[in-house]
Protein backbone atom coordinates (compact mmCIF):
# COMPACT_ATOMS: atom_id res chain seq x y z
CA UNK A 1 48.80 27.94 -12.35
CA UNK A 2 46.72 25.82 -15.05
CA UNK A 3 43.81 25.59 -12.11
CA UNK A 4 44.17 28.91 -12.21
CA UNK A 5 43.70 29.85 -15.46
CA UNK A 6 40.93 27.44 -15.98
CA UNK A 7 38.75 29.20 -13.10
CA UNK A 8 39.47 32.29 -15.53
CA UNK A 9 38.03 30.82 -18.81
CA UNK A 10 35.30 29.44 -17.04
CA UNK A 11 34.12 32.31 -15.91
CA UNK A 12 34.49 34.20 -19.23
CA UNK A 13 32.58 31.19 -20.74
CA UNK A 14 29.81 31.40 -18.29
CA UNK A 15 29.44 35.47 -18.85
CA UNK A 16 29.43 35.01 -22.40
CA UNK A 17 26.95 32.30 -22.42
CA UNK A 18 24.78 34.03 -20.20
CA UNK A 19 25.18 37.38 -22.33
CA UNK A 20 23.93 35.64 -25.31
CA UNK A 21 21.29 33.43 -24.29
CA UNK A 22 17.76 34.31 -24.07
CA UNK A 23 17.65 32.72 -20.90
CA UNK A 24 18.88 35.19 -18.91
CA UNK A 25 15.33 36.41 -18.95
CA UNK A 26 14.80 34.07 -15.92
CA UNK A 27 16.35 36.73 -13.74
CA UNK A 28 14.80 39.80 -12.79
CA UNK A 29 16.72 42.61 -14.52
CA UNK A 30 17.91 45.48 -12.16
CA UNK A 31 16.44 49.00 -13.24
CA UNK A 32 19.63 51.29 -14.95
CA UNK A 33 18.71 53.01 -11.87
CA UNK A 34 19.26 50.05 -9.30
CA UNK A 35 21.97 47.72 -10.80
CA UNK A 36 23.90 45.06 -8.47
CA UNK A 37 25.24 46.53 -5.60
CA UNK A 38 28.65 47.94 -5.79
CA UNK A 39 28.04 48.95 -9.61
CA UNK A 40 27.20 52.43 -9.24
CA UNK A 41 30.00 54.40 -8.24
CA UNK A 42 32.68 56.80 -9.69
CA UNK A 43 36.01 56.46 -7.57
CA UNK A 44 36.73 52.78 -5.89
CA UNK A 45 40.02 52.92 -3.69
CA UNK A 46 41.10 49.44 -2.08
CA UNK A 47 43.62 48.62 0.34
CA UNK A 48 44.89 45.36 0.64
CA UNK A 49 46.85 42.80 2.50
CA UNK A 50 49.60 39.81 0.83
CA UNK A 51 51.70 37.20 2.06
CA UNK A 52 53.30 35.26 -0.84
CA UNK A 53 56.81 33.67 -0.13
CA UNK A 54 59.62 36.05 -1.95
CA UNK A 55 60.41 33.74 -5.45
CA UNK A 56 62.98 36.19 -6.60
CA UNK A 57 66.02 35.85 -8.07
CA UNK A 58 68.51 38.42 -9.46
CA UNK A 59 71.79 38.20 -11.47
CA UNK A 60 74.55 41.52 -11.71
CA UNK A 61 77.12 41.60 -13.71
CA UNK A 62 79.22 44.83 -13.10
CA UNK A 63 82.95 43.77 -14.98
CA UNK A 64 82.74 42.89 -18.65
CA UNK A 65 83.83 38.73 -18.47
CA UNK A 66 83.01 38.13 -14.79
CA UNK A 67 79.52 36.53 -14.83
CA UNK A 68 76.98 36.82 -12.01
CA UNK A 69 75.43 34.10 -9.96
CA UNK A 70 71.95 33.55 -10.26
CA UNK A 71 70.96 34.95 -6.81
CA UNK A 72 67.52 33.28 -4.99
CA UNK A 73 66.24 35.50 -2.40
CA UNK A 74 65.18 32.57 -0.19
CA UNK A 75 67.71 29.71 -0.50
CA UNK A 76 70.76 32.34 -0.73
CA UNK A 77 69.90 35.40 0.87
CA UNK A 78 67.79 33.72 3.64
CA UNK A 79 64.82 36.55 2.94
CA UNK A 80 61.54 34.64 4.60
CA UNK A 81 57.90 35.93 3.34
CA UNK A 82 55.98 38.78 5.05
CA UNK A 83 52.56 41.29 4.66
CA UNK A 84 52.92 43.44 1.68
CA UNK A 85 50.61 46.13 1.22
CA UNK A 86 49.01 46.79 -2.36
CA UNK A 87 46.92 50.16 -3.28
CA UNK A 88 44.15 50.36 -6.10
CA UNK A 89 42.20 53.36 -7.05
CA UNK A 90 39.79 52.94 -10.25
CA UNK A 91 38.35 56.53 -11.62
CA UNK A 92 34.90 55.55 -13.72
CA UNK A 93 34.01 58.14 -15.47
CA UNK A 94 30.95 55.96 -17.32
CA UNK A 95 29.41 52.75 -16.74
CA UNK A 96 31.95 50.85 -19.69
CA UNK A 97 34.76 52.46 -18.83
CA UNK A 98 37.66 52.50 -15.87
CA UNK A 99 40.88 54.22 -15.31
CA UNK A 100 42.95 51.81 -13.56
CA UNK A 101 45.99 52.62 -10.79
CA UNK A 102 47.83 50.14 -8.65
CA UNK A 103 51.18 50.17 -6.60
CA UNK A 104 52.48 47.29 -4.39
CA UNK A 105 55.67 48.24 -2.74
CA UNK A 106 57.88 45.28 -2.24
CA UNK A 107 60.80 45.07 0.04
CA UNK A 108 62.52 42.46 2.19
CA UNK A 109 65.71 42.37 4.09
CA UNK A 110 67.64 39.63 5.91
CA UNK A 111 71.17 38.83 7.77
CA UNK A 112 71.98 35.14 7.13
CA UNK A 113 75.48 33.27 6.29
CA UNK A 114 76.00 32.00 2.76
CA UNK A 115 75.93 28.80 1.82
CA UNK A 116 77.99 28.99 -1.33
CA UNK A 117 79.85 31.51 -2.97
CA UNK A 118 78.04 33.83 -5.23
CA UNK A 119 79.44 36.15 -7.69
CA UNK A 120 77.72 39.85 -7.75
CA UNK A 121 78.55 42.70 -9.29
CA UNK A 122 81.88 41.63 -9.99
CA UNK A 123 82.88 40.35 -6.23
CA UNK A 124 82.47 37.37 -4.58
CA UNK A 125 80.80 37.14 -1.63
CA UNK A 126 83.02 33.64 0.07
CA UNK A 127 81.17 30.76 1.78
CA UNK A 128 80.32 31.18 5.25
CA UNK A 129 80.50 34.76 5.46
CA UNK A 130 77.82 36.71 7.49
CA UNK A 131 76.09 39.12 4.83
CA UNK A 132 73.03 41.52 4.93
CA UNK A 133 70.86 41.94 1.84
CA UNK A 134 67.91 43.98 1.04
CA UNK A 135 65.66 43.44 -2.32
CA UNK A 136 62.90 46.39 -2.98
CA UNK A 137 60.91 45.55 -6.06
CA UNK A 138 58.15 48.23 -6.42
CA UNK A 139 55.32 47.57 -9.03
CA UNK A 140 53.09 49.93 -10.53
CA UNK A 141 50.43 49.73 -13.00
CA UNK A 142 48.80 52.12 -15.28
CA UNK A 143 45.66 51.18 -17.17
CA UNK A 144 42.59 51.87 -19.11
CA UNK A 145 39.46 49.30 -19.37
CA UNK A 146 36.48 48.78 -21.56
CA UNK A 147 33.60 47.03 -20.82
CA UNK A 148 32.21 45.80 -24.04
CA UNK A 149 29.57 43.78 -22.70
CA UNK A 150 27.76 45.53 -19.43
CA UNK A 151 24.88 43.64 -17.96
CA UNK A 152 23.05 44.05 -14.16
CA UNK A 153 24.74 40.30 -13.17
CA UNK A 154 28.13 40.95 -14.90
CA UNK A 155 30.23 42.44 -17.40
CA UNK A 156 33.15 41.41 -19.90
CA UNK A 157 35.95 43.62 -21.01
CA UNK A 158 39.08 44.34 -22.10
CA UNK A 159 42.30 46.04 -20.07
CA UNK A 160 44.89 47.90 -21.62
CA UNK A 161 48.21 48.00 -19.18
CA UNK A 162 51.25 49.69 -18.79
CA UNK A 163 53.33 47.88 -15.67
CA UNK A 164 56.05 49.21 -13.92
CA UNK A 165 58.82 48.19 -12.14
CA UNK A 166 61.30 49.39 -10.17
CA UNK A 167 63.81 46.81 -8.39
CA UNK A 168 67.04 47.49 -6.19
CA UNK A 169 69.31 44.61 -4.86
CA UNK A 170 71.84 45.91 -1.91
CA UNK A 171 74.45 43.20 -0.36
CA UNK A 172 76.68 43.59 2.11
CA UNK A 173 79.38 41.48 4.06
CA UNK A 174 81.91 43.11 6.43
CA UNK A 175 84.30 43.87 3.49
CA UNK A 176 82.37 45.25 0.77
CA UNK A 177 79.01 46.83 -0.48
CA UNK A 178 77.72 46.21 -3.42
CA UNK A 179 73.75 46.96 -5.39
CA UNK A 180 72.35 46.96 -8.72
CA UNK A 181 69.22 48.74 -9.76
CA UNK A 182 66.94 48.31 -12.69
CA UNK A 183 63.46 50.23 -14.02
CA UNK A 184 61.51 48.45 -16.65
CA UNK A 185 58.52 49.34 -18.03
CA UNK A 186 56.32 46.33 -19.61
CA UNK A 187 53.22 47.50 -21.45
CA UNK A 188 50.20 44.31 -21.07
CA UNK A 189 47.01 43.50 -22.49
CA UNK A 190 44.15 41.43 -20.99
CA UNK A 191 40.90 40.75 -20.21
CA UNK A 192 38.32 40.35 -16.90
CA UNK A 193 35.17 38.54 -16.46
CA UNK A 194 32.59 39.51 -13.76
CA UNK A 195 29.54 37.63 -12.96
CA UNK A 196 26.86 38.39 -9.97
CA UNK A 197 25.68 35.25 -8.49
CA UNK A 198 23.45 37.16 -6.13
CA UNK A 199 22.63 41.15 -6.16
CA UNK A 200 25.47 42.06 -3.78
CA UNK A 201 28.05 39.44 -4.41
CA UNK A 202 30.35 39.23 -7.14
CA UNK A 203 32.95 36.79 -8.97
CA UNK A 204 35.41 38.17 -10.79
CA UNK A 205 38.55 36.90 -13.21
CA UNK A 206 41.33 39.41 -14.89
CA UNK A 207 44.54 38.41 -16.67
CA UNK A 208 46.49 40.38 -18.19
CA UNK A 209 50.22 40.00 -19.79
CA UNK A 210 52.64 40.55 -22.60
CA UNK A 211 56.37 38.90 -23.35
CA UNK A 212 58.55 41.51 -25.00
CA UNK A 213 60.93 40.07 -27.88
CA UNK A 214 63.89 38.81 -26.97
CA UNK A 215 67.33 39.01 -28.66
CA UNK A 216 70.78 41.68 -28.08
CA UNK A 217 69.48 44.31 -30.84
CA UNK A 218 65.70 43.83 -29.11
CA UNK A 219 64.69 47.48 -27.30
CA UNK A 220 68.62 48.18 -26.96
CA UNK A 221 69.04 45.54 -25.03
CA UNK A 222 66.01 44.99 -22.78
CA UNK A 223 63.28 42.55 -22.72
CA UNK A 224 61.11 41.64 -20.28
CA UNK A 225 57.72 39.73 -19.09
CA UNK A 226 54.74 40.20 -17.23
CA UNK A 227 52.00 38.13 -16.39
CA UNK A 228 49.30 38.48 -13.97
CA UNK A 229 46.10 36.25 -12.61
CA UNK A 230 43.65 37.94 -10.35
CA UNK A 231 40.88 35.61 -9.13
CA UNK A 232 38.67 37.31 -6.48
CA UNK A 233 35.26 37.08 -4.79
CA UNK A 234 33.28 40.53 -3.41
CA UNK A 235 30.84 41.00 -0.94
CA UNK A 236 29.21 44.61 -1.04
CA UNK A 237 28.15 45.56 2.45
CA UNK A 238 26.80 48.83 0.24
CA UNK A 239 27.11 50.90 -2.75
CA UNK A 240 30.22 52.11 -1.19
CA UNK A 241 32.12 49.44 1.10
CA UNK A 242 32.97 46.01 0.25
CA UNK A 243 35.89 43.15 1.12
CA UNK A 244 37.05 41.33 -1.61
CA UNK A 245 39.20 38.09 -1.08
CA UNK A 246 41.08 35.76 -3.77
CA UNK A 247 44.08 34.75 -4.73
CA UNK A 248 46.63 36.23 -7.37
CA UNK A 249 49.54 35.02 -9.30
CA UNK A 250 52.11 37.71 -10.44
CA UNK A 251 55.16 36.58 -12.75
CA UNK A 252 57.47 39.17 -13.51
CA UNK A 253 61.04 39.28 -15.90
CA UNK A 254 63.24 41.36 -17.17
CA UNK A 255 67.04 41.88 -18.77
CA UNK A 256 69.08 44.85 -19.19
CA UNK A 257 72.54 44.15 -20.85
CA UNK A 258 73.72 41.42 -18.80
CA UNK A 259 71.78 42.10 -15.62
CA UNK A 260 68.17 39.94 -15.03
CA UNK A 261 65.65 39.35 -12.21
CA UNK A 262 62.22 36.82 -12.07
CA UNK A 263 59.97 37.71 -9.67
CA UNK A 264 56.81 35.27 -8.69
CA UNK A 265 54.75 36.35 -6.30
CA UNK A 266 51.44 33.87 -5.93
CA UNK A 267 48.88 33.15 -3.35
CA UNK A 268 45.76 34.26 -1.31
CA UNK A 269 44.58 38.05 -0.10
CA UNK A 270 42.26 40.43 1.14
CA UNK A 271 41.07 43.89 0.50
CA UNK A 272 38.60 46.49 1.48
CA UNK A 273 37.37 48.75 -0.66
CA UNK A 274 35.80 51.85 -0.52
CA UNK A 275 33.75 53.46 -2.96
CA UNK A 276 32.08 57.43 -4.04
C-alpha cells in the first residue's frame, strides 16, 4: 500500500514539475488539433477483467444482546478468489471536464464445513457443520472530474465521488437460513495524475477517498470508509481503442447499528477500452 501510494505522488510531482517548468519546451507540442492519442474523444466505455482474493469480512447482529462473530469470507466461509468484471463509461463533454460511471458487481459463493462456531444474525452456526454461503457486494460510483491543468503529455485534476455500495450476506446449514443486507452510500474526493511518456502511451495515477465520522449519534447511526488506488498504464492502438493494465487497491467500510463489513479488494488488471 505505501509503494503504492508513492508511485501516485510521484507521478503528480513529475506532472507538476513538468507543467511549470520552461523546459517542457524540449518537446514538440501537439497542435489543439492533434493532441496525444487517445485524448480526443467524447464517450470512453471500458470493460475490464479482476482477480483479487475476497478480504471480506461481515458481522450481523439480528437480537438486541447476542453479538455477531466477525465473519472472514476466506478462513470461515471457505470463499476462494475468482474474475470479476468491472464497467466504466466516462461522458466528456469538454477537454477539462469528465462525467465519471463505474459498477463492479461482486459475488462469491462456497459450500465448506466450519471450523469454529460463529454467531450470525442471532444463531449459531456449530462446528463442523456443512454450510453454504453467498456474499454479493456490488459497487458503484458516480463522479464528476476537472482537469485544472490540461497539457498535450498530461493532465492534473481533481475527482469529485459519490460511491455506492450494496452488500448481501446469505448462510445456510441444513437447519436454518439466515442473511443480512446493507446499502451505504460514501461520498469521496480525490485526485489523478496523467503523464504521456510517448504520443500514444500513457501513465496514469487516481486516488480518491473519504472516512465518514464515527460515533452512535454520527448519520443515525452509520459511518463508513472508502478508499481507492488506481495505478494504470495505456497503450492507444487509436483515437478510439486502447488496453490499459495496472493494478488497484480498493478498501471499503461501513456500520449500520450494530451490523459492519470491510471489504479489500487489491491487485493487478486489464481493460479495453473503447472510445467515440
Amino acid at each position: 500500500m505505501r509503494l503504492t501510494i508513492r508511485c501516485v505522488l510521484c507521478l503528480l510531482v513529475a506532472l507538476t514539475i513538468f507543467s511549470a517548468s520552461p523546459a517542457n519546451a524540449q518537446y514538440r507540442r501537439f497542435r489543439a488539433e492533434n493532441r496525444a492519442t487517445g485524448e480526443t474523444w467524447h464517450v470512453e466505455f471500458g470493460v475490464g477483467l479482476w482477480q483479487p482474493p475476497p478480504d471480506i469480512v461481515v458481522s450481523s447482529e439480528s437480537l438486541p444482546g447476542i453479538l455477531g462473530s466477525d465473519i472472514s469470507a476466506q478462513d470461515d466461509l471457505g470463499l476462494q478468489k475468482k474474475w470479476l468484471k468491472e464497467y466504466s463509461l466516462v461522458l466528456r463533454p469538454a477537454k477539462k471536464h469528465k462525467f465519471r460511471v463505474g459498477y463492479i458487481p461482486i459475488a462469491y459463493s462456497a459450500d465448506t464445513v466450519l471450523k469454529r462456531k460463529i454467531i450470525f444474525n442471532g444463531q449459531a452456526y456449530e462446528f463442523g457443520i456443512p454450510i453454504n454461503s453467498s456474499i454479493q457486494w456490488n459497487t458503484w460510483r458516480f463522479g464528476y472530474e476537472y482537469d485544472f491543468i490540461y497539457r498535450d503529455r498530461g493532465f492534473l485534476g481533481v475527482i469529485l465521488e459519490a460511491k455506492y455500495t450494496d452488500a448481501s450476506v446469505t448462510i445456510k446449514n441444513p437447519f436454518t437460513t439466515e442473511f443480512t443486507k446493507a446499502r451505504a452510500p460514501i461520498p469521496t474526493i480525490g485526485g489523478i495524475a496523467r503523464v504521456y511518456p510517448v504520443a500514444n502511451i500513457s501513465l496514469t495515477g487516481e486516488v480518491t477517498g473519504l472516512k465518514l465520522p464515527t460515533g452512535v449519534d454520527a448519520l443515525k447511526g452509520y459511518d463508513g470508509k472508502y478508499l481507492d488506488i488506481n495505478i494504470y498504464g495505456t497503450v492507444n492502438f487509436t483515437n478510439y481503442v486502447a488496453v490499459q493494465g495496472g493494478y488497484r487497491s480498493i478498501t471499503v467500510s461501513y456500520r449500520k447499528d450494530s451490523d459492519r463489513g470491510d471489504l479489500v479488494l487489491q491487485g493487478p488488471y486489464v481493460m479495453a477500452v473503447v472510445r467515440y
